[in-house]
C-alpha atoms as a PDB file:
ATOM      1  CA  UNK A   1      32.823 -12.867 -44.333  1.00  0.00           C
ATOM      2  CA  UNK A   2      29.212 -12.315 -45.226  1.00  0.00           C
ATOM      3  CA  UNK A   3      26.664 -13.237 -42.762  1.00  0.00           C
ATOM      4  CA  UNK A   4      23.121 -14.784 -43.111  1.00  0.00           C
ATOM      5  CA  UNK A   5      20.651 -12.106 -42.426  1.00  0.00           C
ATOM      6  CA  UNK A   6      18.800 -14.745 -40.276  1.00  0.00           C
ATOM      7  CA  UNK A   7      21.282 -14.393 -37.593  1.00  0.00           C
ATOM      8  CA  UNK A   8      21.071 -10.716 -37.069  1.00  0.00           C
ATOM      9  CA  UNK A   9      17.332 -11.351 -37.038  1.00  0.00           C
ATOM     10  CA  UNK A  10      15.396 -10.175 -33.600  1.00  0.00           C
ATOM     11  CA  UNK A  11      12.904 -12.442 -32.303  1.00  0.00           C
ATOM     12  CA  UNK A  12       9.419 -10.938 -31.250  1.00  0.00           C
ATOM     13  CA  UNK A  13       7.975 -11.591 -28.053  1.00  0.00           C
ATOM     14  CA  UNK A  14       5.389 -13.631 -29.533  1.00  0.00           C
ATOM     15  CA  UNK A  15       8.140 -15.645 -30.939  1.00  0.00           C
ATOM     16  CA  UNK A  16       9.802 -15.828 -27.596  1.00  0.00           C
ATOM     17  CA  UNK A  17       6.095 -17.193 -26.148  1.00  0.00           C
ATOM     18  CA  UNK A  18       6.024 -20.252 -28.929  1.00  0.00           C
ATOM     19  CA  UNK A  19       7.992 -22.611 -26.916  1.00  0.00           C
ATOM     20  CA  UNK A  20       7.574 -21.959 -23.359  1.00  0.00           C
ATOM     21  CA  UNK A  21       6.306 -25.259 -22.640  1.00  0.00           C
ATOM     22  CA  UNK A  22       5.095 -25.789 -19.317  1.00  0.00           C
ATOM     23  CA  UNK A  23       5.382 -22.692 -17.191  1.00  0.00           C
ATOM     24  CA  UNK A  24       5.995 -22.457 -13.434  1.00  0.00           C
ATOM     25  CA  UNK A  25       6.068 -19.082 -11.514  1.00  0.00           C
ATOM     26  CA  UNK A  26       8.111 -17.979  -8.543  1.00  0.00           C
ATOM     27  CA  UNK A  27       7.238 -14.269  -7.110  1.00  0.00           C
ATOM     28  CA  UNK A  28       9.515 -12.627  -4.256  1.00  0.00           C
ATOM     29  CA  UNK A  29       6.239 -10.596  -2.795  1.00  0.00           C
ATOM     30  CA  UNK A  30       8.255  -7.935  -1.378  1.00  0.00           C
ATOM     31  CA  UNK A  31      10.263  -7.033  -4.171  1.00  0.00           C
ATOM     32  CA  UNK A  32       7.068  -7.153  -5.932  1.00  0.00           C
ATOM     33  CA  UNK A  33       5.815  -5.014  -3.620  1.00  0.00           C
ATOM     34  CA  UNK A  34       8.246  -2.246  -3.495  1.00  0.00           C
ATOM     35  CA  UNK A  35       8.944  -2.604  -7.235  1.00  0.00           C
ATOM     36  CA  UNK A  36       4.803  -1.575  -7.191  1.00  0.00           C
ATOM     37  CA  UNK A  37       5.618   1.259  -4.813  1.00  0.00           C
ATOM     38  CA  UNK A  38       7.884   2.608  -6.973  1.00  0.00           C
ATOM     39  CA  UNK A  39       6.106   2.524 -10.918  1.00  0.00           C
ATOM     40  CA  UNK A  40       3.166   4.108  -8.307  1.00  0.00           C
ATOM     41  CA  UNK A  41       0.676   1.361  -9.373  1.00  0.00           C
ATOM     42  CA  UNK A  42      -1.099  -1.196  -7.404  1.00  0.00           C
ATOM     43  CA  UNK A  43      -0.697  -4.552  -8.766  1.00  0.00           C
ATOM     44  CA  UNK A  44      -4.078  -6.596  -9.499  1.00  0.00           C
ATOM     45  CA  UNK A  45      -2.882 -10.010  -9.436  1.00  0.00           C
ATOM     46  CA  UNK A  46      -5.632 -11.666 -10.895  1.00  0.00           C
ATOM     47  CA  UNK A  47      -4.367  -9.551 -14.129  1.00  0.00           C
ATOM     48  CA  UNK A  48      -0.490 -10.136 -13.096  1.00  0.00           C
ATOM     49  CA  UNK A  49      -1.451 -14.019 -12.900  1.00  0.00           C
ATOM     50  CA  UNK A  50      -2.743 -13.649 -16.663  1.00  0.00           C
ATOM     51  CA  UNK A  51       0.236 -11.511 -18.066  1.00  0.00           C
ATOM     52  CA  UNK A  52       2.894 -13.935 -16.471  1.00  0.00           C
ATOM     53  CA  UNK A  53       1.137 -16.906 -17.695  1.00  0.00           C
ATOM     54  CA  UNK A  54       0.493 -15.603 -21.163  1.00  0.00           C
ATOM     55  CA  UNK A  55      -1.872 -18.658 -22.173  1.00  0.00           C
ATOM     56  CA  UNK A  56       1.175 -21.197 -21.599  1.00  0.00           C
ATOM     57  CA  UNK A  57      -0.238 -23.950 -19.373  1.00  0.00           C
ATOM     58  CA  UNK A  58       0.355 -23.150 -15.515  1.00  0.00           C
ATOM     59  CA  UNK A  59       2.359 -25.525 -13.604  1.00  0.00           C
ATOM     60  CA  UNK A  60       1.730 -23.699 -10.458  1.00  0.00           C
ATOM     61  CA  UNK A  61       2.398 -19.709  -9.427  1.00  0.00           C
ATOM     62  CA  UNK A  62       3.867 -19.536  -5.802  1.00  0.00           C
ATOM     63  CA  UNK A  63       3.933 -16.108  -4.059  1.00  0.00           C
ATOM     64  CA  UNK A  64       6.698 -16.032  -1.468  1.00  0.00           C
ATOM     65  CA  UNK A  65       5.921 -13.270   1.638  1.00  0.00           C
ATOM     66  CA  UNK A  66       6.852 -12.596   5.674  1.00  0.00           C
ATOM     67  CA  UNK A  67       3.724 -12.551   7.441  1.00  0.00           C
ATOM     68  CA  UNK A  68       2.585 -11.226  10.685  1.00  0.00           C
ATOM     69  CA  UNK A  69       0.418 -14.063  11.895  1.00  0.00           C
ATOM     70  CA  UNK A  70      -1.565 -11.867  14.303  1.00  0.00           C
ATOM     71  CA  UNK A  71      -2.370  -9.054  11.061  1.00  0.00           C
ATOM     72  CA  UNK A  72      -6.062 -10.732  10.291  1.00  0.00           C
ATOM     73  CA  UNK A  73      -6.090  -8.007   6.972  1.00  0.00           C
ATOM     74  CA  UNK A  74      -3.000  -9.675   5.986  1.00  0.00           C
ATOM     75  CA  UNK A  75      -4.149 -13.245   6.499  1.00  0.00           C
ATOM     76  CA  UNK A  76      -7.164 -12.329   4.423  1.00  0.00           C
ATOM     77  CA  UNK A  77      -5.116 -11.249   1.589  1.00  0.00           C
ATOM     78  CA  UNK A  78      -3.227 -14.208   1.481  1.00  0.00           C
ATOM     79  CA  UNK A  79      -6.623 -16.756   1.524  1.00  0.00           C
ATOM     80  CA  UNK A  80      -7.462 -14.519  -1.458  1.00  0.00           C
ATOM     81  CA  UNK A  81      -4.913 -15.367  -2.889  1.00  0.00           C
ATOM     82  CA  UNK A  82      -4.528 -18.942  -2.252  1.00  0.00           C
ATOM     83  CA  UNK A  83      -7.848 -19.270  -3.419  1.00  0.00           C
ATOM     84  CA  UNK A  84      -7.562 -17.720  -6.466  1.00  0.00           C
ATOM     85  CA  UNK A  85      -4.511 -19.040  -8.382  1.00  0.00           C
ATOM     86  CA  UNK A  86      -1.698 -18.853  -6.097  1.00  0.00           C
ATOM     87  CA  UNK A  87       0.396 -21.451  -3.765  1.00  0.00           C
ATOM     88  CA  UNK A  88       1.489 -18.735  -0.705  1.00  0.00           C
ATOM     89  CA  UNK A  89       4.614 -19.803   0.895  1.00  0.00           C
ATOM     90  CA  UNK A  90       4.767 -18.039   4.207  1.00  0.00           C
ATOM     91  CA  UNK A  91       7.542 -16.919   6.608  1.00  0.00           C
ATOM     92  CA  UNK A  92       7.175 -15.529   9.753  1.00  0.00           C
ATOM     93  CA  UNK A  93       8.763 -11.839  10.358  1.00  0.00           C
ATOM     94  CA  UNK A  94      11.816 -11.883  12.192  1.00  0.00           C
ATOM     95  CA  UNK A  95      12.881  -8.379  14.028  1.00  0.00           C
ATOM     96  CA  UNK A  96      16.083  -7.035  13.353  1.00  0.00           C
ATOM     97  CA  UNK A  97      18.089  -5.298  16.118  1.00  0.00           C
ATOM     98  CA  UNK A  98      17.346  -1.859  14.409  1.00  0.00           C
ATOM     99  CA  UNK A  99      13.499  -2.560  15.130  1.00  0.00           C
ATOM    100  CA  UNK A 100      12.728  -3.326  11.591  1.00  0.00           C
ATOM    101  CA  UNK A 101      11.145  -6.675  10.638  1.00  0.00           C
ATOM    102  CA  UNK A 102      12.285  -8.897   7.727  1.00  0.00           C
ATOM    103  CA  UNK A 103      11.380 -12.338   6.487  1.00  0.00           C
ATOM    104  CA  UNK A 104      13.968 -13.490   3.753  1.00  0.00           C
ATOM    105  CA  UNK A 105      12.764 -16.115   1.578  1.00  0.00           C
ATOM    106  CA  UNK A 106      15.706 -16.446  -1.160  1.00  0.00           C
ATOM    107  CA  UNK A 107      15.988 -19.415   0.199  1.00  0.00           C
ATOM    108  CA  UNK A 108      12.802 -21.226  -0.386  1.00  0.00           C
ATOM    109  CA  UNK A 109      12.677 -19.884  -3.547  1.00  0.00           C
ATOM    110  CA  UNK A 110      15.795 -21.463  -5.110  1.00  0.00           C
ATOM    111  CA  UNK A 111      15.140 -25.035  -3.541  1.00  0.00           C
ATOM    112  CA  UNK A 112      11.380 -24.987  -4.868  1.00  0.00           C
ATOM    113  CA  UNK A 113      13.145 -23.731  -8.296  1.00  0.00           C
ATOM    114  CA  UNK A 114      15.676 -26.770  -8.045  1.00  0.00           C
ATOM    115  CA  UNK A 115      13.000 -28.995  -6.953  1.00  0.00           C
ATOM    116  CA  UNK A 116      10.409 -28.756  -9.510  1.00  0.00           C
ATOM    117  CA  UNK A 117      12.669 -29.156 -11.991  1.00  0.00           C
ATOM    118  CA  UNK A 118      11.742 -31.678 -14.986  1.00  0.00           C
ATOM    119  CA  UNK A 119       7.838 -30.734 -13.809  1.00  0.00           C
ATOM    120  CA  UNK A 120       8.006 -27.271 -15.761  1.00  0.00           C
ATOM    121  CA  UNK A 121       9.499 -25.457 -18.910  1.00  0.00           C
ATOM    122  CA  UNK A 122      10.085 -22.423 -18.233  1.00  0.00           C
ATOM    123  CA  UNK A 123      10.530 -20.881 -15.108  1.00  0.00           C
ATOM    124  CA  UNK A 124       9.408 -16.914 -14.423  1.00  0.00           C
ATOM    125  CA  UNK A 125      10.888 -15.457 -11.556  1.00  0.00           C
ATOM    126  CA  UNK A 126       9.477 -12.212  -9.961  1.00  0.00           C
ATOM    127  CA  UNK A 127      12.380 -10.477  -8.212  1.00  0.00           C
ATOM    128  CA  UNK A 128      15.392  -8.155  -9.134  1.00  0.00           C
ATOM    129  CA  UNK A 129      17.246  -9.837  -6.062  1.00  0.00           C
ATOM    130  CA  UNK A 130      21.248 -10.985  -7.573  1.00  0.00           C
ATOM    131  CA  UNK A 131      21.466 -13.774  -4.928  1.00  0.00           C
ATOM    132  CA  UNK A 132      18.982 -15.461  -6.989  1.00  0.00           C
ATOM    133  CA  UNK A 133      21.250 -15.382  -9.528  1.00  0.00           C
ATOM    134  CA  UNK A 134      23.231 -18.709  -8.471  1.00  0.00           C
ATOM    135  CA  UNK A 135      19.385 -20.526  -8.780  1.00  0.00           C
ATOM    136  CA  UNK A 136      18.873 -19.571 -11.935  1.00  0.00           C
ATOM    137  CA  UNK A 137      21.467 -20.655 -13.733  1.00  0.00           C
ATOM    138  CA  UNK A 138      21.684 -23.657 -11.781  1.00  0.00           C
ATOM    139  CA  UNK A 139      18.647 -24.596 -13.618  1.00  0.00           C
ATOM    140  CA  UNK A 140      19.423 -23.297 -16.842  1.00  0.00           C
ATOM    141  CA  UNK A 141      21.856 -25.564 -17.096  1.00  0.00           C
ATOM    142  CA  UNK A 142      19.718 -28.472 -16.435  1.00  0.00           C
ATOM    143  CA  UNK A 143      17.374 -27.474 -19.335  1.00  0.00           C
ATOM    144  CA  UNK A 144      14.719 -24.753 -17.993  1.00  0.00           C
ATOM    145  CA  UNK A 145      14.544 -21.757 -19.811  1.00  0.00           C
ATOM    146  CA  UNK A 146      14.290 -18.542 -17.461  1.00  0.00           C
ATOM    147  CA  UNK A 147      12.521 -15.122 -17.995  1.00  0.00           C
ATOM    148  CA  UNK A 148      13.085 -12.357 -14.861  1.00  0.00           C
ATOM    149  CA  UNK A 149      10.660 -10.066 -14.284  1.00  0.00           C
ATOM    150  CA  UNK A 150      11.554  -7.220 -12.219  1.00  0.00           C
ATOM    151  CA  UNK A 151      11.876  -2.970 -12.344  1.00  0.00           C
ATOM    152  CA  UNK A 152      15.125  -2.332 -13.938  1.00  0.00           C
ATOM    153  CA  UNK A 153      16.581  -0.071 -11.333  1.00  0.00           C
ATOM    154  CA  UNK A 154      15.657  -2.662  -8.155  1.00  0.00           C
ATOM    155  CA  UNK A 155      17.621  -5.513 -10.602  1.00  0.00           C
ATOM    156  CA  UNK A 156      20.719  -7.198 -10.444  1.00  0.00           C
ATOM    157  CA  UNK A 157      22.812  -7.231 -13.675  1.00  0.00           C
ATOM    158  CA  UNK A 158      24.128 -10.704 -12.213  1.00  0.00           C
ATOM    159  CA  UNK A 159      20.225 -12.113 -12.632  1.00  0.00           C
ATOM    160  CA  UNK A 160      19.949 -10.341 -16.088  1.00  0.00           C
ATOM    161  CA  UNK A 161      23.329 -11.821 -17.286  1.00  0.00           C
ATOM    162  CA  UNK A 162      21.521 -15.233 -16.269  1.00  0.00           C
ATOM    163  CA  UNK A 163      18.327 -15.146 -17.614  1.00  0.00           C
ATOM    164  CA  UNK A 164      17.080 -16.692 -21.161  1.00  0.00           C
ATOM    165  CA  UNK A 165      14.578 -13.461 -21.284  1.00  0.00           C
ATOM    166  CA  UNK A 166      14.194 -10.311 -19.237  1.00  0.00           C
ATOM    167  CA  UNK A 167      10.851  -8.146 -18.742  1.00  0.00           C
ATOM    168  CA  UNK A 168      10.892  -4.422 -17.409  1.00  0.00           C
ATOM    169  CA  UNK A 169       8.192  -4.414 -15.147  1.00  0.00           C
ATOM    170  CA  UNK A 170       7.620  -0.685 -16.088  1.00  0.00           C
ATOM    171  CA  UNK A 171       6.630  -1.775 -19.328  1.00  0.00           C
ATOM    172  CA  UNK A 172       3.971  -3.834 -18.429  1.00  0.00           C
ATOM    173  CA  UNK A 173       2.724  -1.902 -15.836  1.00  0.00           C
ATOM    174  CA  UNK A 174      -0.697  -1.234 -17.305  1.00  0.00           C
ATOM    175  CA  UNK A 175      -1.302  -4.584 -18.240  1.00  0.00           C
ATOM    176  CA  UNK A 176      -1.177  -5.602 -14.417  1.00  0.00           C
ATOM    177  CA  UNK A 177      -2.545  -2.777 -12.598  1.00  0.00           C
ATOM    178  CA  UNK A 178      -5.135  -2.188 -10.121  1.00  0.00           C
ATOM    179  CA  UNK A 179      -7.683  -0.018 -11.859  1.00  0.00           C
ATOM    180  CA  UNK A 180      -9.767   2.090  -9.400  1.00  0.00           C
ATOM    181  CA  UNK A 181     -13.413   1.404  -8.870  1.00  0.00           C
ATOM    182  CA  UNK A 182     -15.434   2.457  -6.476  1.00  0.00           C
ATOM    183  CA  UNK A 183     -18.184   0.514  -3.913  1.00  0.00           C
ATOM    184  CA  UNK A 184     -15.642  -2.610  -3.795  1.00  0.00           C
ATOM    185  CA  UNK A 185     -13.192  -3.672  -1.715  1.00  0.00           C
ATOM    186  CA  UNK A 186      -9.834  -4.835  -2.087  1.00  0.00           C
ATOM    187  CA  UNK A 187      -6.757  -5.735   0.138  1.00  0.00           C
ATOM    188  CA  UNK A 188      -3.711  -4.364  -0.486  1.00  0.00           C
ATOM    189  CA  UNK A 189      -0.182  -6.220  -0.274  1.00  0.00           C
ATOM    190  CA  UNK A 190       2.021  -4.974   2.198  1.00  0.00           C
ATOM    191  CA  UNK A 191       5.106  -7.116   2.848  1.00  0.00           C
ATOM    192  CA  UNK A 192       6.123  -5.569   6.308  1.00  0.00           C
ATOM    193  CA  UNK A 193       2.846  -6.703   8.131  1.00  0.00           C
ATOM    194  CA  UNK A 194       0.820  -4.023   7.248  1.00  0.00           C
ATOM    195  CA  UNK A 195      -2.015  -5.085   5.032  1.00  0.00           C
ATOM    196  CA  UNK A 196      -4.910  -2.419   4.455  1.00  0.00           C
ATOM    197  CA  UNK A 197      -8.563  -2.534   3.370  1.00  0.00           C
ATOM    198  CA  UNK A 198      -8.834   0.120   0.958  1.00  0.00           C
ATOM    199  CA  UNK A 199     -12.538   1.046  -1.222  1.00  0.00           C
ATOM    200  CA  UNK A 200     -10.865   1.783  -4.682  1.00  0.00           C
ATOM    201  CA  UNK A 201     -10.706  -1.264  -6.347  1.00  0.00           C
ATOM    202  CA  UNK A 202     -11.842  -5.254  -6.173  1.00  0.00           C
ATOM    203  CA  UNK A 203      -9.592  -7.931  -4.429  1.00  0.00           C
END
């Protein structure tokens, strides 16, 4: 049986963009964070607000993150950021018997997925995390197309399997990047309560 050469055909990522519709985008910060930590890059997210948008009209970009409340460097970061594109969703730390603190915010981030539903498109999720994995399709089936965007090695296959489109972080990298300058200031992300002013760069 001879087949059409259209369906062996590989779509482009433009191609991909066309019909993206109304876009809506859900970011785990600490994956995001240690994903960061390990391409070695600091993420500008003015730039990582651009790439994930990718001149589809914004529903709204939520940033999902544990906080230490008493961390003023931290709670600057996150006015930044609320003032500049993003809807922060804030959790407070809890500390784990081992001394380590955690806020986990999978939770949050599948009901606002469920929720919004029939607002947006096409959803872009920010996290390599597989219990996500349940969310996603969840919505897929109820018509939203789905693109993950995560480092390979920090990513589930379960949330691959799921997704309509999935983006390597690593190659993208250098379109969302921090690049250095000097004589400005910037805050850097840390999900663990530990946000620091650093001079290489602009906030």
């Amino acid at each position: 049986m001879l087949s059409h050469p259209e369906n062996n055909s590989i779509f482009t990522p433009e191609q991909f963009l066309e019909n993206r519709g109304r876009v809506a985008i859900f970011i785990d910060g600490s994956n995001l964070f240690y994903a960061a930590l390990q391409l070695g890059i600091e993420i500008d997210y003015t730039k990582l607000l651009c790439r994930l948008t990718a001149g589809s009209r914004l529903l709204r970009s939520f940033f999902y993150t544990g906080v230490d409340r008493t961390n003023e460097k931290q709670q600057g970061f996150l006015l930044w950021m609320r003032r500049n594109g993003y809807r922060v969703i804030a959790k407070d730390l809890v500390q784990l018997p081992d001394g380590s603190k955690k806020a986990n915010l999978d939770v949050e981030i599948a009901v606002d997925m469920m929720a919004l539903v029939g607002s947006y498109d096409t959803a872009v999720l920010v996290s390599g995390d597989g219990d996500l994995a349940y969310a996603v399709n969840a919505v897929s089936y109820r018509g939203v197309r789905v693109e993950v965007v995560s480092l390979r090695s920090m990513t589930s296959d379960s949330l691959i399997n799921v997704a309509d489109r999935y983006i390597d972080l690593e190659s993208v990298k250098e379109d969302i990047q921090k690049m250095p300058r000097p004589n400005h200031t910037t805050y850097t992300y840390r999900p663990l309560s530990s946000i620091t002013m650093m001079e290489d760069g602009n906030a």
